[in-house]
Protein backbone atom coordinates (compact mmCIF):
# COMPACT_ATOMS: atom_id res chain seq x y z
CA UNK A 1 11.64 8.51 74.22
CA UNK A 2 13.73 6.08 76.40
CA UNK A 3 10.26 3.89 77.48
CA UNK A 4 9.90 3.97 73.30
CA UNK A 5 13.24 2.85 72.39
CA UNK A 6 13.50 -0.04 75.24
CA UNK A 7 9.90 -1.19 74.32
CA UNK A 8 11.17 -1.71 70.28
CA UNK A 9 14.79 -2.93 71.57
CA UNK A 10 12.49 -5.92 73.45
CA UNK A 11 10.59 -6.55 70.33
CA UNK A 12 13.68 -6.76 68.25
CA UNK A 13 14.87 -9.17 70.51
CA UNK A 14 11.94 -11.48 70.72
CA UNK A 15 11.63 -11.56 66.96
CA UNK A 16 15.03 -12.63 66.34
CA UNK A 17 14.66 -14.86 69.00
CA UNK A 18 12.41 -16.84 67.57
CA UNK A 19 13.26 -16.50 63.59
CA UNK A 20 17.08 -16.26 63.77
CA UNK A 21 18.68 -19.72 65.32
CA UNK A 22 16.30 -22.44 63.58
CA UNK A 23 18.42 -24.44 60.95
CA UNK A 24 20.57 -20.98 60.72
CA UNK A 25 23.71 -23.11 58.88
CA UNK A 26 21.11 -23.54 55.94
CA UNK A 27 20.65 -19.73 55.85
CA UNK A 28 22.34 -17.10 53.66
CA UNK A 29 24.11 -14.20 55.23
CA UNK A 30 21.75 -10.95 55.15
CA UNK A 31 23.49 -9.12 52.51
CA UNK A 32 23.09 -5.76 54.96
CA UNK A 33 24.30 -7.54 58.19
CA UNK A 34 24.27 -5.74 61.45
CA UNK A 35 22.35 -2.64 58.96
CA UNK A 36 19.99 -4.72 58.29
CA UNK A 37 16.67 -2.63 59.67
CA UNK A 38 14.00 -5.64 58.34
CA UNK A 39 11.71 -7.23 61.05
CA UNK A 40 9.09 -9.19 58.72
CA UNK A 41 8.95 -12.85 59.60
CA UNK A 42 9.96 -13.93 55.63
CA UNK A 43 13.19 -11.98 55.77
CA UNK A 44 14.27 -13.51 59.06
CA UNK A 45 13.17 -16.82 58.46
CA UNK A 46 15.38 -16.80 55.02
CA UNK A 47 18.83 -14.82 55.95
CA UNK A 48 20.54 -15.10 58.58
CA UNK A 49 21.66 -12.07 61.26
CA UNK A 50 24.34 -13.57 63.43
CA UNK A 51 25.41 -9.61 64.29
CA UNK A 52 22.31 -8.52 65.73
CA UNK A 53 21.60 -10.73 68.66
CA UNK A 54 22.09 -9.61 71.02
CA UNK A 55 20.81 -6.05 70.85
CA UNK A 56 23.48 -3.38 71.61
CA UNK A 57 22.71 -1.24 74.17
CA UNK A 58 23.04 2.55 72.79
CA UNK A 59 23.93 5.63 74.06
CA UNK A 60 21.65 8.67 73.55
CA UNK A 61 23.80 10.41 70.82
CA UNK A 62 23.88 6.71 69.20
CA UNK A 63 20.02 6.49 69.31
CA UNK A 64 19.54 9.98 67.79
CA UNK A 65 22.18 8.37 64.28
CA UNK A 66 20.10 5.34 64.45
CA UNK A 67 17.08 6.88 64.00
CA UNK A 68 18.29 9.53 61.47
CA UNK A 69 19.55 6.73 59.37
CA UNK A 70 16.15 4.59 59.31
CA UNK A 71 14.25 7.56 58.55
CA UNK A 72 16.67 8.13 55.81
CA UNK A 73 16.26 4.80 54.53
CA UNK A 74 12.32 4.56 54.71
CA UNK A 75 12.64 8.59 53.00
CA UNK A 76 14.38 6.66 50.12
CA UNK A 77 12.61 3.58 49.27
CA UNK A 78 9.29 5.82 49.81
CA UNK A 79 10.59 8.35 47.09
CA UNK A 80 10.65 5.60 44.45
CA UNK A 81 7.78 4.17 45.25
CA UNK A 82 10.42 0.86 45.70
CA UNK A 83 11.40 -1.64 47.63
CA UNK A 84 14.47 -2.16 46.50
CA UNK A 85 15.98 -4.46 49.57
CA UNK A 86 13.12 -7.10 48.35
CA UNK A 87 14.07 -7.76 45.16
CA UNK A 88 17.50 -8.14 46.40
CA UNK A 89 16.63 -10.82 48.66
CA UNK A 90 14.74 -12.51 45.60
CA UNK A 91 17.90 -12.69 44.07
CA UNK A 92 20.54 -13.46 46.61
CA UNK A 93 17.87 -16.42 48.13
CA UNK A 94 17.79 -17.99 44.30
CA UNK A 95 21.39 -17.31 43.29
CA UNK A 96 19.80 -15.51 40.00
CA UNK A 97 19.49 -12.55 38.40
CA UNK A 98 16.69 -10.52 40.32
CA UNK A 99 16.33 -8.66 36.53
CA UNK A 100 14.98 -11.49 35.50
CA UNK A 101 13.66 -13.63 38.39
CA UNK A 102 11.80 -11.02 40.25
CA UNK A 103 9.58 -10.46 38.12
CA UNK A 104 9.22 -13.30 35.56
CA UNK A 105 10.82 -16.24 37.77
CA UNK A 106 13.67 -17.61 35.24
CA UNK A 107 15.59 -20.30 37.91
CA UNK A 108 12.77 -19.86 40.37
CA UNK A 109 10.06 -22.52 40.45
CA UNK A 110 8.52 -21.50 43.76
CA UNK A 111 4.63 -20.31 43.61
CA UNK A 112 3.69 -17.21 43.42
CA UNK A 113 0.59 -15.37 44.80
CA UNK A 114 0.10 -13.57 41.48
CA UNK A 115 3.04 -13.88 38.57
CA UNK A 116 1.65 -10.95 36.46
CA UNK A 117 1.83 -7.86 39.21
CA UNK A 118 5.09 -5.72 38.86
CA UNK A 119 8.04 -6.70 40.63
CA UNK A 120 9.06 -3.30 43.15
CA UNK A 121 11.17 -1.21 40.75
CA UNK A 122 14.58 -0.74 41.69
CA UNK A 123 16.11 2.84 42.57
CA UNK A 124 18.60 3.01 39.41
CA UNK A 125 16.45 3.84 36.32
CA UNK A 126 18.76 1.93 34.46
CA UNK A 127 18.13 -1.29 36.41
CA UNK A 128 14.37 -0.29 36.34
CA UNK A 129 13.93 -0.59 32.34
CA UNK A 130 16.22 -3.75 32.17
CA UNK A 131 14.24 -5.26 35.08
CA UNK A 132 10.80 -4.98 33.25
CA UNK A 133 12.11 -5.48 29.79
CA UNK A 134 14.58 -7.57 30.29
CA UNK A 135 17.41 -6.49 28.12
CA UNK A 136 19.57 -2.70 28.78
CA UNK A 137 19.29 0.16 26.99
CA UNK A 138 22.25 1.49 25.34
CA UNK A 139 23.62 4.81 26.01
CA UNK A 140 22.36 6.74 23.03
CA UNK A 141 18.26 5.46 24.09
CA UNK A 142 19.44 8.21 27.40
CA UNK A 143 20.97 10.51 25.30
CA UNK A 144 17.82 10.56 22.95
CA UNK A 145 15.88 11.18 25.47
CA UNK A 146 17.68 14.08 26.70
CA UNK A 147 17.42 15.27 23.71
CA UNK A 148 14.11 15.25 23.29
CA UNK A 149 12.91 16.65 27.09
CA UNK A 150 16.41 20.06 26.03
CA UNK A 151 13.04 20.78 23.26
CA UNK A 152 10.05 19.75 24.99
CA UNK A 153 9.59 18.91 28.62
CA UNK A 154 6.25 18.86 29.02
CA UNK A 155 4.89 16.33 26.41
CA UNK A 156 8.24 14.36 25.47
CA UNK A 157 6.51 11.64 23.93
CA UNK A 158 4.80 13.17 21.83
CA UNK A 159 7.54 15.82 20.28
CA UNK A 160 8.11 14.24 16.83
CA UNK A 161 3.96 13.26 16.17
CA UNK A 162 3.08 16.58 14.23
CA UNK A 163 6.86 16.73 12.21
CA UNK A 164 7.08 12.26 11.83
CA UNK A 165 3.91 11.09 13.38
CA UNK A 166 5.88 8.87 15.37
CA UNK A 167 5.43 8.53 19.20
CA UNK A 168 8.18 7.34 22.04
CA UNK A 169 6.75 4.17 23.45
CA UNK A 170 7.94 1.24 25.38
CA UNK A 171 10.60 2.17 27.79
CA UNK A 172 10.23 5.97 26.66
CA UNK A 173 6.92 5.82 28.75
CA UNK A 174 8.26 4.07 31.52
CA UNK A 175 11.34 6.41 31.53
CA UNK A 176 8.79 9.10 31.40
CA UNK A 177 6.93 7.82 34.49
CA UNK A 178 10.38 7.36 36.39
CA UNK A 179 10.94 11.12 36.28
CA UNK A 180 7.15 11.58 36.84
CA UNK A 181 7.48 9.79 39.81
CA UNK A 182 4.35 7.53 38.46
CA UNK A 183 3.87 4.14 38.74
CA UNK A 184 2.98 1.89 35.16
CA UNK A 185 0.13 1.52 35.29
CA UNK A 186 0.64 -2.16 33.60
CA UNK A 187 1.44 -5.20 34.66
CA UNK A 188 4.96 -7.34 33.84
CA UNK A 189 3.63 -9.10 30.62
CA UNK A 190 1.79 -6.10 29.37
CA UNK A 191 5.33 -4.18 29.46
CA UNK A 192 6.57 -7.28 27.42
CA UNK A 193 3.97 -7.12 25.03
CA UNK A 194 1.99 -3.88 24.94
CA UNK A 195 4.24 -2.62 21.92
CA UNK A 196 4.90 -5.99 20.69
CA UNK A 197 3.71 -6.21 17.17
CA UNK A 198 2.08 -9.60 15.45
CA UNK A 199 5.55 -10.49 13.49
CA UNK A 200 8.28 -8.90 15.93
CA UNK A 201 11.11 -11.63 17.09
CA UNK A 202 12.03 -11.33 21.04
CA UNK A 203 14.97 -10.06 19.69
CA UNK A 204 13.49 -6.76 18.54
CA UNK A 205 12.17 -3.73 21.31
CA UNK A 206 9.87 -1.43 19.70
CA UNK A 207 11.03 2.78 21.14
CA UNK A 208 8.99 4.37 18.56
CA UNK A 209 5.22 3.75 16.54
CA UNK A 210 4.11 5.86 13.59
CA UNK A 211 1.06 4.86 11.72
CA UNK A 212 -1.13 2.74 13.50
CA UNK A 213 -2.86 1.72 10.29
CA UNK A 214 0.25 0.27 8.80
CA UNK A 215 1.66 -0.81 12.29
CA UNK A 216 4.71 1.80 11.78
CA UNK A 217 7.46 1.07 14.01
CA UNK A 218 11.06 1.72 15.14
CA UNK A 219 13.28 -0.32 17.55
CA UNK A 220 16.22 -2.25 19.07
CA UNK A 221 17.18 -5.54 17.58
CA UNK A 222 19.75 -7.03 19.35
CA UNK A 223 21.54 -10.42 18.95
CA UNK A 224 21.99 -11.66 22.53
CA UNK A 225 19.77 -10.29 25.59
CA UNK A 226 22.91 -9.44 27.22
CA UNK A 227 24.54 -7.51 24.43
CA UNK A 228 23.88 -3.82 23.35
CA UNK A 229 21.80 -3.67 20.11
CA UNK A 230 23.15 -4.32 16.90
CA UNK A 231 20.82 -2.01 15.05
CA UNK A 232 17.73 0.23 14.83
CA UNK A 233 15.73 -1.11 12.57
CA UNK A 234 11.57 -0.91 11.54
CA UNK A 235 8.51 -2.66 10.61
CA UNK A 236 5.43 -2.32 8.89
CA UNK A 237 3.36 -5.11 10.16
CA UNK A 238 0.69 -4.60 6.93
CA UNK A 239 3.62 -5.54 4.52
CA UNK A 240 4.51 -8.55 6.33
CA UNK A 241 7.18 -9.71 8.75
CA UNK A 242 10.83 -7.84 7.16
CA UNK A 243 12.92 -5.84 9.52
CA UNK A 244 14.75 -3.32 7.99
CA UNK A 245 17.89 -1.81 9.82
CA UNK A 246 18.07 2.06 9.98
CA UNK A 247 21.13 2.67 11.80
CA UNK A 248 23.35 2.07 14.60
CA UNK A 249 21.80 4.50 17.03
CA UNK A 250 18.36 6.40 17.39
CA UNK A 251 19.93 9.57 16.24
CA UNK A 252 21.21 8.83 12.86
CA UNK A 253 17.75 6.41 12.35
CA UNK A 254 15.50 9.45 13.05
CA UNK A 255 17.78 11.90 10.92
CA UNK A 256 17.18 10.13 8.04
CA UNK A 257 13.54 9.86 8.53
CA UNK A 258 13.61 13.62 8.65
CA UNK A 259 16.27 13.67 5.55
CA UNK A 260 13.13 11.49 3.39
CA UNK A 261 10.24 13.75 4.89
CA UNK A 262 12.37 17.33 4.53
CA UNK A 263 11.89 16.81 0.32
CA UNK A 264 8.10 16.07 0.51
CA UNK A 265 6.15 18.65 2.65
CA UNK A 266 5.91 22.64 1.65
CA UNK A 267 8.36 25.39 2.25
CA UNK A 268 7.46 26.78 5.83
CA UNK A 269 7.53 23.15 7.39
CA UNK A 270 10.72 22.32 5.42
CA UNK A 271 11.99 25.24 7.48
CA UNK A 272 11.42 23.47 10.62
CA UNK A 273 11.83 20.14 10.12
CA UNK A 274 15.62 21.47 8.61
CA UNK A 275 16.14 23.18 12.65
CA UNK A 276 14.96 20.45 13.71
CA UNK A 277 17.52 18.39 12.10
CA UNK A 278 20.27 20.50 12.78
CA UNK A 279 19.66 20.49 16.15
CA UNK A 280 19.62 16.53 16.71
CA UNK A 281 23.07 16.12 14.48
CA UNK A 282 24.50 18.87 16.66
CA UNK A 283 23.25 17.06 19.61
CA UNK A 284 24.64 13.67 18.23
CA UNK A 285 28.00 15.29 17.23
CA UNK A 286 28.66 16.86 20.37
CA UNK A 287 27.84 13.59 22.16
CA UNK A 288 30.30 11.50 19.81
CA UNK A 289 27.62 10.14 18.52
CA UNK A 290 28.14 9.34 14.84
CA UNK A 291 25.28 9.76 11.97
CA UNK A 292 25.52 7.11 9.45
CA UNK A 293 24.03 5.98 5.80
CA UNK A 294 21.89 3.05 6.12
CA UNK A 295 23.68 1.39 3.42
CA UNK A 296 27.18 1.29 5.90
CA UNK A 297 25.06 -0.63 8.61
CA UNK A 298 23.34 -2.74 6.30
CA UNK A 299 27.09 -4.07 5.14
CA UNK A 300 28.39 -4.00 8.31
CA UNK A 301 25.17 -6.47 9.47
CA UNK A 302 25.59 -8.53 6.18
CA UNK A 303 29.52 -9.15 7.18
CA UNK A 304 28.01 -11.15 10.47
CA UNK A 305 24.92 -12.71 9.68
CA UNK A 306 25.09 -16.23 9.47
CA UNK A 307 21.62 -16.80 7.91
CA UNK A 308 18.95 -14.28 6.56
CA UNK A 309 15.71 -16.16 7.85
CA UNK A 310 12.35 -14.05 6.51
CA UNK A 311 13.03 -11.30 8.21
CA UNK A 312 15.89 -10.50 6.11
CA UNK A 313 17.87 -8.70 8.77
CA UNK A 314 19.76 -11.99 9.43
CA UNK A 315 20.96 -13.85 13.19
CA UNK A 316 24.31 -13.55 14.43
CA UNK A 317 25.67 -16.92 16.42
CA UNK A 318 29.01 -18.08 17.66
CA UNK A 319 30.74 -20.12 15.03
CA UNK A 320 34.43 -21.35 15.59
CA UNK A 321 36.35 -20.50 12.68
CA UNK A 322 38.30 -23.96 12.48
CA UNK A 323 35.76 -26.45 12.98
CA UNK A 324 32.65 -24.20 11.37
CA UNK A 325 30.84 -25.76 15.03
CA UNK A 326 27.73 -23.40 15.46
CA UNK A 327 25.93 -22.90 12.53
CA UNK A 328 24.43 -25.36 9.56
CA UNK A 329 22.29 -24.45 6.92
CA UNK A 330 18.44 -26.20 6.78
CA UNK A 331 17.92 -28.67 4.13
CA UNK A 332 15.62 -26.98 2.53
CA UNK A 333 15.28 -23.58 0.34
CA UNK A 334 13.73 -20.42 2.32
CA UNK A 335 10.88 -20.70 -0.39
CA UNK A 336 9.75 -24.32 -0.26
CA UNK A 337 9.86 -23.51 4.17
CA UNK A 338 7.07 -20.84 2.99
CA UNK A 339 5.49 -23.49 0.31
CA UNK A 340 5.31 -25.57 3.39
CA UNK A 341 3.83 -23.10 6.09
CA UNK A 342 1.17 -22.18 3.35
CA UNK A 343 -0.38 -25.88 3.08
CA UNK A 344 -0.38 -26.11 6.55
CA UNK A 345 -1.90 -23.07 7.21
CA UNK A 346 -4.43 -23.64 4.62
CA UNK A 347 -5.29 -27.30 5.60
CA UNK A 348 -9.16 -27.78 5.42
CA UNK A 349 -9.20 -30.46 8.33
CA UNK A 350 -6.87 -31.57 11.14
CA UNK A 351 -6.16 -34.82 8.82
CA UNK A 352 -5.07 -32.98 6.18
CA UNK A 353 -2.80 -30.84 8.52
CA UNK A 354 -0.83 -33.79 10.01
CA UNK A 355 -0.33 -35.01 6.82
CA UNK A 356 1.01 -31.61 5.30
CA UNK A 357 3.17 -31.01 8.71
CA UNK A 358 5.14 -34.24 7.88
CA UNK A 359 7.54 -31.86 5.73
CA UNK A 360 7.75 -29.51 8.51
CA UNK A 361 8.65 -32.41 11.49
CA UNK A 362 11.66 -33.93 8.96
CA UNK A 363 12.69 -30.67 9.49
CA UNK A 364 12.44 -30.39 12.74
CA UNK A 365 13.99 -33.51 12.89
CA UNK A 366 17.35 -32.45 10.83
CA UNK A 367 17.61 -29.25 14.26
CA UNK A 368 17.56 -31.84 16.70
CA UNK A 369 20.54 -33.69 14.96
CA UNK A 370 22.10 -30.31 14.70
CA UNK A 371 21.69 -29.54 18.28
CA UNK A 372 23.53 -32.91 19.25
CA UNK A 373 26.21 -31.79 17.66
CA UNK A 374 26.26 -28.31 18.82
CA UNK A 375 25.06 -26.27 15.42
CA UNK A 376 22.75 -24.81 17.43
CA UNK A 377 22.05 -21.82 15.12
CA UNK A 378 19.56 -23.86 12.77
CA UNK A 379 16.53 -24.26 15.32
CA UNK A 380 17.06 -20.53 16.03
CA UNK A 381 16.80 -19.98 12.33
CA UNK A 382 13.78 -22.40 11.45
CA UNK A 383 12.05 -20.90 14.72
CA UNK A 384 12.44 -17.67 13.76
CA UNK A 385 11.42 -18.18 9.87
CA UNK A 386 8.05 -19.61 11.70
CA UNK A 387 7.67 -16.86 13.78
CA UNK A 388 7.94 -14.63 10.92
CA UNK A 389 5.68 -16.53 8.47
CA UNK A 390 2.73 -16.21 11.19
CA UNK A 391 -0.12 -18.82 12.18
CA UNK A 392 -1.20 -20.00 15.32
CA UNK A 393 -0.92 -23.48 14.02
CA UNK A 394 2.86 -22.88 14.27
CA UNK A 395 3.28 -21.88 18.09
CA UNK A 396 3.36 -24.96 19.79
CA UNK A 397 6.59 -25.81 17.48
CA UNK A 398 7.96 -22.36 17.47
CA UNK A 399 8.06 -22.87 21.49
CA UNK A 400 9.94 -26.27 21.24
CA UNK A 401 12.85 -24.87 18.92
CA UNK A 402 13.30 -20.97 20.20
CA UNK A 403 13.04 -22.71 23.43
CA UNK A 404 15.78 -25.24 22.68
CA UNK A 405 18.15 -22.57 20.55
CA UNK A 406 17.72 -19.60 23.41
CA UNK A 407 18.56 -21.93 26.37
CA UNK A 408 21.88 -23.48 24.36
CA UNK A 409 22.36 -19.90 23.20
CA UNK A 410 22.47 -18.38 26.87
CA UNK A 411 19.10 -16.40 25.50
CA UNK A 412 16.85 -17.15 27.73
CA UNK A 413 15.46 -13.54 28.51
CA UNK A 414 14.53 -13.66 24.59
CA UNK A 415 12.38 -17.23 25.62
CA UNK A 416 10.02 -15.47 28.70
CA UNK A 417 9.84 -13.14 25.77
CA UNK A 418 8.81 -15.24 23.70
CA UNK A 419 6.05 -16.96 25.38
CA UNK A 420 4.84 -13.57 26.70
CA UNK A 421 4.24 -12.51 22.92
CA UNK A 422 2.70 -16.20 21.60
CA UNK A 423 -0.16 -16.18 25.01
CA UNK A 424 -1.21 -12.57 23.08
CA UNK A 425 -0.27 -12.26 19.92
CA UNK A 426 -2.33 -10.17 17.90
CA UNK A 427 -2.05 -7.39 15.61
CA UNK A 428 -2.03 -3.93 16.46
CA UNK A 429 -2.33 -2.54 12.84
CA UNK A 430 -5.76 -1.27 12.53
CA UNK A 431 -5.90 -2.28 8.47
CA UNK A 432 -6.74 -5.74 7.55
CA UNK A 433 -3.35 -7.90 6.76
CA UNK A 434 -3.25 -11.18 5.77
CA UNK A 435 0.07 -13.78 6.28
């Protein structure tokens, strides 16, 4: 053991040698210092190590915790299939984020050997679904979920198809693989996207689908990428692009899903969906979780909104009270935007496009102004309403003002988003549906 531990002790020493002293007053300070167990050439050549040089010499008793403790390190990281002292070097080296630069490379303009593989998921499960989705989940997404595995264990996902025919999705599955102990088996911009319908904003992260036919589904919409959702709401992508908010919390959305479905079906699965019910308000109520009317949250979002755009469900942006700084209406009535999108849409030729795209640049035109003068809630408005309306046609602009508005906005989780959706945006709903 002693021929072992002086032959790795040299090593050590030779390494740092030779990666630790170049240009070290441009280096960062190893975040783990003298605990710092890394010996790859990339770490040393980026952080500096000014404790471990030179190499104590260790007493046998000291040599026996040494070891105990790398073992119980490697253990760890092995566990979670991570490497969680990687990402953190992403992020201290880049002064970001590493939720959002690890994997997508926000503030990071270095080249990458391949953008699209998954960043190594952190230990905290937490930090795990906001590192691959880029926003958190709120506490009652957890609480769900417990929920759901105190009934069913063994296929969690899938506990509400036969009673809603709806399905966890999103981060249920990777929440599900977590405690699996499974990797996802898809890469970062197929977790973006994989449950990203044809009309969903970056704003909104589908949890649950229902029929596929229809493109059922249930989610998060959220304001800000750093704020807690403001709603559940749902969309049926064959009916077009309107988000309708459910409730505050996952509870009260699915218990009045069951409330609608518990006066159509027959007697003996009336009975169950009923214990069913029961069971999730007594969950909710014993969590403090409340269970509200839709018609509450849909005041309570109307009281903030400062615009409806076609989705109908509204955006929320800071507006000082005195000066009214923040926000100013478009020009133009939501119907003649639509009147507008159609002949463009429906243009016969690329001539005939430009010259029906004129009313759509003034436009454009009248957010730029805005912008200058800090009302930078119209481009997010217009960008959204173009979003919504659908047509590839539209992308290149919808880009240049959700771009603009979520960078101004501090949004710019909601822009990789973004871009992630537009590269492949189809749409999932089996049935033909037009604009």
């Amino acid at each position: 053991m002693d021929s072992r531990l002086e032959s790795t002790k040299r090593k050590r020493t030779k390494t740092d040698e030779e990666y630790s002293d170049k240009h070290s007053e441009h280096k960062p300070l190893c975040k783990y210092g003298e605990n710092c167990y890394q010996k790859n050439s990339h770490h040393l050549q980026k952080f500096r190590h000014p404790q471990r040089d030179p190499v104590p010499v260790l007493k046998p008793e000291q040599e026996l915790q040494v070891k105990e403790k790398s073992n119980e390190s490697i253990t760890c990281l092995m566990s979670s299939g991570s490497t969680e002292v990687k990402e953190q070097e992403t992020s201290e080296a880049n002064g970001t984020s590493s939720s959002v630069t690890a994997e997508h490379g926000i503030g990071n303009q270095e080249s990458k050997e391949d953008d699209s593989e998954l960043a190594h998921s952190p230990l905290n499960v937490k930090e795990n679904i906001k590192q691959k989705f880029l926003v958190e989940m709120p506490d009652d997404f957890y609480q769900f979920w417990a929920f759901c595995q105190s009934i069913c264990q063994q296929n969690t996902l899938e506990l509400f198809k036969a009673s809603l025919g709806l399905q966890l999705v999103g981060p249920f599955e990777l929440l599900d693989q977590t405690q699996k102990k499974s990797k996802p088996k898809d890469k970062s911009d197929n977790l973006l996207t994989k449950w990203r319908f044809y009309y969903d904003p970056p704003e909104f992260q589908t949890v649950m689908v229902g029929d596929l036919s229809k493109g059922y589904h249930i989610g998060y919409f959220r304001d800000a990428p750093n704020e807690m959702p403001a709603f559940v709401g749902s969309n049926t992508e064959s009916e077009g692009c309107v988000l309708t908010p459910l409730s505050d919390n996952l509870f009260s959305a699915v218990s009045q899903l069951l409330s609608v479905i518990v006066k159509k079906v027959d007697p003996f699965k009336k009975s169950q969906l009923t214990s069913l019910k029961k069971q999730l308000e007594d969950w909710a109520n014993k969590n403090g979780i409340p269970i509200e009317p839709q018609n509450q949250i849909l005041k309570k979002r109307k009281k903030l909104m400062v615009a409806k755009t076609f989705y109908e469900c509204g955006i929320v942006v800071p507006v000082d009270k005195k000066t009214k700084v923040g926000y100013r209406e478009i020009p133009e009535t939501s119907a003649n935007i639509k009147k507008i999108c159609k002949k463009i849409v429906e243009s016969q030729n690329l001539s005939e496009q430009n010259k029906n795209s004129d009313s759509l640049q003034e436009l454009v035109t009248y957010v730029q102004y805005a912008n200058d003068e800090s009302d930078y809630g119209m481009g997010l408005e217009l960008g959204l309403d173009l979003l919504a309306f659908g047509g590839e046609v539209f992308h290149p602009t919808i880009l240049h003002l959700l771009g603009v508005a979520y960078e101004l906005l501090e949004r710019k989780e909601f822009f990789v988003i973004l871009k992630a959706h537009l590269s492949n945006r189809r749409r999932l709903a089996t049935a033909k549906t037009g604009n």
